[in-house]
C-alpha atoms as a PDB file:
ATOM      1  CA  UNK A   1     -53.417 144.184-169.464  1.00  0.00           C
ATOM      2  CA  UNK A   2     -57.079 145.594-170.760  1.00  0.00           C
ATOM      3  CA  UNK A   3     -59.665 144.351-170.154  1.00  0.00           C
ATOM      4  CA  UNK A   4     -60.931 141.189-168.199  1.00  0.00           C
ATOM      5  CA  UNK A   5     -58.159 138.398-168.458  1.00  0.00           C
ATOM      6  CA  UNK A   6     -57.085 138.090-165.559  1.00  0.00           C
ATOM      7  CA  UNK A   7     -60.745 137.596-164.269  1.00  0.00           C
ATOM      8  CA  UNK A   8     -61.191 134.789-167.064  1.00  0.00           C
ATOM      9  CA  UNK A   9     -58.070 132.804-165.848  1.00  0.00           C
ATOM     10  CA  UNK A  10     -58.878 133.217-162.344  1.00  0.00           C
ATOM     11  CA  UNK A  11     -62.303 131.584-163.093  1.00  0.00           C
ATOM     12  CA  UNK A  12     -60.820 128.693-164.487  1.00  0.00           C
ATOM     13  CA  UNK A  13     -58.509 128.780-161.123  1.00  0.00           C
ATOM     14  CA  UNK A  14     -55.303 129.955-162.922  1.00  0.00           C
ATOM     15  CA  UNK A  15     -54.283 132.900-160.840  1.00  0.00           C
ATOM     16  CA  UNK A  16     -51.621 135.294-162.968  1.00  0.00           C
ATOM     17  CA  UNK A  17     -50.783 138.731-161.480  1.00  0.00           C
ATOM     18  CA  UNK A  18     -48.644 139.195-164.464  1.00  0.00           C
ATOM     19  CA  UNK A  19     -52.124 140.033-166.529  1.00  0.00           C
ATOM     20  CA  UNK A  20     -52.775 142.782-163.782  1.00  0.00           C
ATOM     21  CA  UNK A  21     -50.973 146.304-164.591  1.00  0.00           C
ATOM     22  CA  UNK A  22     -48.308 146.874-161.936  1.00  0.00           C
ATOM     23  CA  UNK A  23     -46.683 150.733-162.694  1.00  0.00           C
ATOM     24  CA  UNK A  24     -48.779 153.799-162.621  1.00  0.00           C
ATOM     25  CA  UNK A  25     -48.486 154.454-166.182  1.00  0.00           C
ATOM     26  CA  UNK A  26     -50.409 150.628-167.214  1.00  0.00           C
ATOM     27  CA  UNK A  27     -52.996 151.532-164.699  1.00  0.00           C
ATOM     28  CA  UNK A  28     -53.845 154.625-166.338  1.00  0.00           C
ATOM     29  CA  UNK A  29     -53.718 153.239-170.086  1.00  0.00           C
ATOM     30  CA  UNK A  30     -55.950 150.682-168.525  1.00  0.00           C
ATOM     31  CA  UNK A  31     -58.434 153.723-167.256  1.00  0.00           C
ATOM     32  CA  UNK A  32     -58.346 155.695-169.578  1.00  0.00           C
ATOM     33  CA  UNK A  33     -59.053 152.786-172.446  1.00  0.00           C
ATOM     34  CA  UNK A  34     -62.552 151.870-169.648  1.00  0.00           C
ATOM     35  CA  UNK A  35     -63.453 155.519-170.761  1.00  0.00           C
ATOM     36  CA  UNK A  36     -64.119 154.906-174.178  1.00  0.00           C
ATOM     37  CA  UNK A  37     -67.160 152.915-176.066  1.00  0.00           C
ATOM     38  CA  UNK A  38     -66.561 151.387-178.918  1.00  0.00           C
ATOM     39  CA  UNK A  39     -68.135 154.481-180.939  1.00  0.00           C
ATOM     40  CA  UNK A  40     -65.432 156.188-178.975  1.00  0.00           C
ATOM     41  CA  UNK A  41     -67.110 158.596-177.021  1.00  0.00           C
ATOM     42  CA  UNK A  42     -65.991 159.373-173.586  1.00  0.00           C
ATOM     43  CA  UNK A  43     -68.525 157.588-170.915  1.00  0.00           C
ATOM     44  CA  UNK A  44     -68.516 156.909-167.455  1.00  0.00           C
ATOM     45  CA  UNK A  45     -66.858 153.634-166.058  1.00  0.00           C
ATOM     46  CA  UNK A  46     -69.856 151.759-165.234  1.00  0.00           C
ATOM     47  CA  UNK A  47     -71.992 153.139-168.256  1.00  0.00           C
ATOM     48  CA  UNK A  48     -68.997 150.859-170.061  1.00  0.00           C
ATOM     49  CA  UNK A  49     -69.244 147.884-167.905  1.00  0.00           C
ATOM     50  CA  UNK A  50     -72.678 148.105-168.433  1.00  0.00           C
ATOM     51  CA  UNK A  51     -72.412 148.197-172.193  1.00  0.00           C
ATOM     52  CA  UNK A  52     -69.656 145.267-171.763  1.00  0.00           C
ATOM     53  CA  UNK A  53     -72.583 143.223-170.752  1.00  0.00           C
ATOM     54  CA  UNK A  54     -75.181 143.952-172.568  1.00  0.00           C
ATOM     55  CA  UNK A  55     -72.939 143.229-175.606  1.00  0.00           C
ATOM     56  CA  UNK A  56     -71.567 139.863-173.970  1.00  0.00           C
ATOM     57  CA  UNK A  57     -75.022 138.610-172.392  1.00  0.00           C
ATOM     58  CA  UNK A  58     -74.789 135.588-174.391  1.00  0.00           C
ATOM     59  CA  UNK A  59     -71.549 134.278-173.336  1.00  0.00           C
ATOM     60  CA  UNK A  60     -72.176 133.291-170.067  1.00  0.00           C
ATOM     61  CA  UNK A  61     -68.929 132.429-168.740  1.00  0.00           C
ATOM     62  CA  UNK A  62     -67.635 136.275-169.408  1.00  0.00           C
ATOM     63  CA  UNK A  63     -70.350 137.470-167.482  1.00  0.00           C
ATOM     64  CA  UNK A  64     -69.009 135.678-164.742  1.00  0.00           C
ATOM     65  CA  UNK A  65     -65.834 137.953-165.063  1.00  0.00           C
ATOM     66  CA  UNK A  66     -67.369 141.271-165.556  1.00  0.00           C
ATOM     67  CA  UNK A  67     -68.277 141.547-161.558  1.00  0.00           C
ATOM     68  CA  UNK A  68     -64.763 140.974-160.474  1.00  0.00           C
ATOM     69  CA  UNK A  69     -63.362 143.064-163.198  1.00  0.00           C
ATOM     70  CA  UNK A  70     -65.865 145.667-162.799  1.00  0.00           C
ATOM     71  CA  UNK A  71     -64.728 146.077-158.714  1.00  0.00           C
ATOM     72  CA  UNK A  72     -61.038 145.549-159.866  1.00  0.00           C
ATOM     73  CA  UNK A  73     -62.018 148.486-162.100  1.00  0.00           C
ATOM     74  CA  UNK A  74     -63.421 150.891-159.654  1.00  0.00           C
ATOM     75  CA  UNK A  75     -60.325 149.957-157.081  1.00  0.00           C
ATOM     76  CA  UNK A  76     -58.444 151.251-160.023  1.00  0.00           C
ATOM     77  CA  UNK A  77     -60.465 154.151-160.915  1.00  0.00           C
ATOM     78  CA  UNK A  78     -60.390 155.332-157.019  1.00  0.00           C
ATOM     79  CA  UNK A  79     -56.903 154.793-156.500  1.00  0.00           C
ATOM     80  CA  UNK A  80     -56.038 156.504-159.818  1.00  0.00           C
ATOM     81  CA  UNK A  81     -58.248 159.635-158.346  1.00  0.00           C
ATOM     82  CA  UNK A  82     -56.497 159.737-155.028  1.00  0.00           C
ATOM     83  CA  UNK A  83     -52.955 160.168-156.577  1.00  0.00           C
ATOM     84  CA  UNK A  84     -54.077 162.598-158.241  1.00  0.00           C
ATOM     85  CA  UNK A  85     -55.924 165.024-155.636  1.00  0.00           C
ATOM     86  CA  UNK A  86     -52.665 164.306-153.485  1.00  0.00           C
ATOM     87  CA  UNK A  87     -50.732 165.934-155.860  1.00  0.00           C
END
């Protein structure tokens, strides 16, 4: 899944993995969608979680899942990189 769902459910204490991507492929359509602003230019990963906020700063309650998301994020963004330098 994009985005921060699974973040917003675990806040409310509903756990579901199944709003996580699980093969290679969803983790890189995942990625690769963090890349782009809504203008769709190509920007760095935190330059869009930053925007993310800025835009949301009003809805407190998806604030609180930006910080997870934003670390579940990076995880994904490093573990996409290392695949690919092994290769």
């Amino acid at each position: 899944m994009h985005g921060f769902i699974y973040e917003i459910f675990l806040l409310k204490g509903k756990e579901n993995k199944n709003f996580l991507p699980q093969s290679l492929e969803n983790k890189i359509v995942v990625l690769a969608d963090m890349y782009y602003n809504q203008a769709e230019q190509r920007v760095e990963l935190d330059d869009r979680l930053d925007d993310i906020e800025a835009r949301y700063k009003d809805d407190k309650d998806f604030l609180k899942a930006i910080q997870p998301a934003r670390r579940r994020m990076k995880e994904l963004e490093s573990e996409i990189v290392l695949l690919m330098s092994s290769n």
